[in-house]
Protein backbone atom coordinates (compact mmCIF):
# COMPACT_ATOMS: atom_id res chain seq x y z
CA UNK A 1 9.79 5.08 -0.44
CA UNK A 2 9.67 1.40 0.56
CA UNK A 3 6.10 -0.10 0.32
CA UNK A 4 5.77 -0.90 3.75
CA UNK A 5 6.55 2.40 4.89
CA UNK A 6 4.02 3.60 2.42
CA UNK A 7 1.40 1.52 3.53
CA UNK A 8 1.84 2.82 6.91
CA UNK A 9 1.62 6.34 5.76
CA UNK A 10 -0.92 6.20 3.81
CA UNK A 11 -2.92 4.03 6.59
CA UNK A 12 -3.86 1.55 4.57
CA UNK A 13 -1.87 -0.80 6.67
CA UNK A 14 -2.20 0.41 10.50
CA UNK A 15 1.56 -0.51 11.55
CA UNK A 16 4.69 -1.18 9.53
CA UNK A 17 5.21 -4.31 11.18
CA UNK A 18 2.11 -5.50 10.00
CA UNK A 19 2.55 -4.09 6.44
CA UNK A 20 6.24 -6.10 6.28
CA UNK A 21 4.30 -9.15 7.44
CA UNK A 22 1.88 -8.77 4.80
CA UNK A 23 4.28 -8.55 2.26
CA UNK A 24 6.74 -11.49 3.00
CA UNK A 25 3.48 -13.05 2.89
CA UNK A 26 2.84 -13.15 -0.97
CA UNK A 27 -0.66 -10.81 0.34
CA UNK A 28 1.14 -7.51 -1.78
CA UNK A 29 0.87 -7.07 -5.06
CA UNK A 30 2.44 -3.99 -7.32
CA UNK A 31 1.31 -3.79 -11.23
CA UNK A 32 0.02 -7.36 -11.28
CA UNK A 33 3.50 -8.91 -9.48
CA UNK A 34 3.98 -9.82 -5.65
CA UNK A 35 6.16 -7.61 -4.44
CA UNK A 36 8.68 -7.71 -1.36
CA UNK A 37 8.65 -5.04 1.96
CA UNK A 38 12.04 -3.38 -0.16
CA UNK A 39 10.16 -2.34 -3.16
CA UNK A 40 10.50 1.17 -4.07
CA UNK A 41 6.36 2.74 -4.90
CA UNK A 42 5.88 4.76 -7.57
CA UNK A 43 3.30 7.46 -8.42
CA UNK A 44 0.80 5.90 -10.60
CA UNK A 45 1.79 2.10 -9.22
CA UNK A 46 -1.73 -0.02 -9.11
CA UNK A 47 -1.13 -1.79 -5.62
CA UNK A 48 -4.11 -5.16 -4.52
CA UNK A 49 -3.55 -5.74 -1.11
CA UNK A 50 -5.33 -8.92 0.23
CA UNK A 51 -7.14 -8.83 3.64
CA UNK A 52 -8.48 -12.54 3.96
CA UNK A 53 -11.28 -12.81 1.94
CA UNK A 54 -11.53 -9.28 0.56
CA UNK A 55 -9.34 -7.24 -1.92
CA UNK A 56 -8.49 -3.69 -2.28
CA UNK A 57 -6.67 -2.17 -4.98
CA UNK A 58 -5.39 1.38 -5.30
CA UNK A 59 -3.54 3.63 -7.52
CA UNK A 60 -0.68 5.78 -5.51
CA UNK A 61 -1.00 9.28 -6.35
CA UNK A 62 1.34 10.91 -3.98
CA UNK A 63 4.44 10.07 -1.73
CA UNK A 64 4.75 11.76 1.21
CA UNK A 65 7.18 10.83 4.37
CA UNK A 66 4.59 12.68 6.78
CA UNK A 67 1.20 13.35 5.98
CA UNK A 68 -1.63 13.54 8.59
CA UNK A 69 -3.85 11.25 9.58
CA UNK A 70 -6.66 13.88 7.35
CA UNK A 71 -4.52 14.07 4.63
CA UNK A 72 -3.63 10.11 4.41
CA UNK A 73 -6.08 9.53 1.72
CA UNK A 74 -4.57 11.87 -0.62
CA UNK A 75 -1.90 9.88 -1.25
CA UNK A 76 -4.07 7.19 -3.01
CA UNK A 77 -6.80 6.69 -5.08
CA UNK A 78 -9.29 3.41 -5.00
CA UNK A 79 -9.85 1.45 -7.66
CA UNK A 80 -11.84 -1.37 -7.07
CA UNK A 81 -12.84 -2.73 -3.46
CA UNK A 82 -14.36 -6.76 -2.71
């Protein structure tokens, strides 16, 4: 699954527009290396995404094309939040 679909799945990006945005942006980072709106996750991919000043970084644990808006959170785990 491409990352910006995943982000939008997993709601930690509300809208895939947004989640593109954020990529062609440089704000997306996979395994330590910026990665582009085409990149293919992988289960047990460490993913920082930059919102401004803060940081959030998450391991993927699942990948799901549909998943709930309960179930969302399954698909990742959090690592370290700032």
């Amino acid at each position: 699954m491409r990352i910006d679909k995943y982000l939008k799945v997993s709601r930690l990006i509300k809208r895939r527009t947004v989640a593109n945005e954020a990529c062609e942006q440089g704000r997306i980072s996979v395994n330590g290396k910026i990665v582009k709106p085409s990149y293919e996750v992988k289960i047990g991919d460490e993913m920082t995404i930059r919102f401004g000043e803060r940081e959030v970084k998450v391991r993927v644990t699942a990948i799901s094309e549909h998943v709930k808006k309960d179930e969302a959170s399954s698909m990742f785990e959090a690592i370290v939040q700032s």
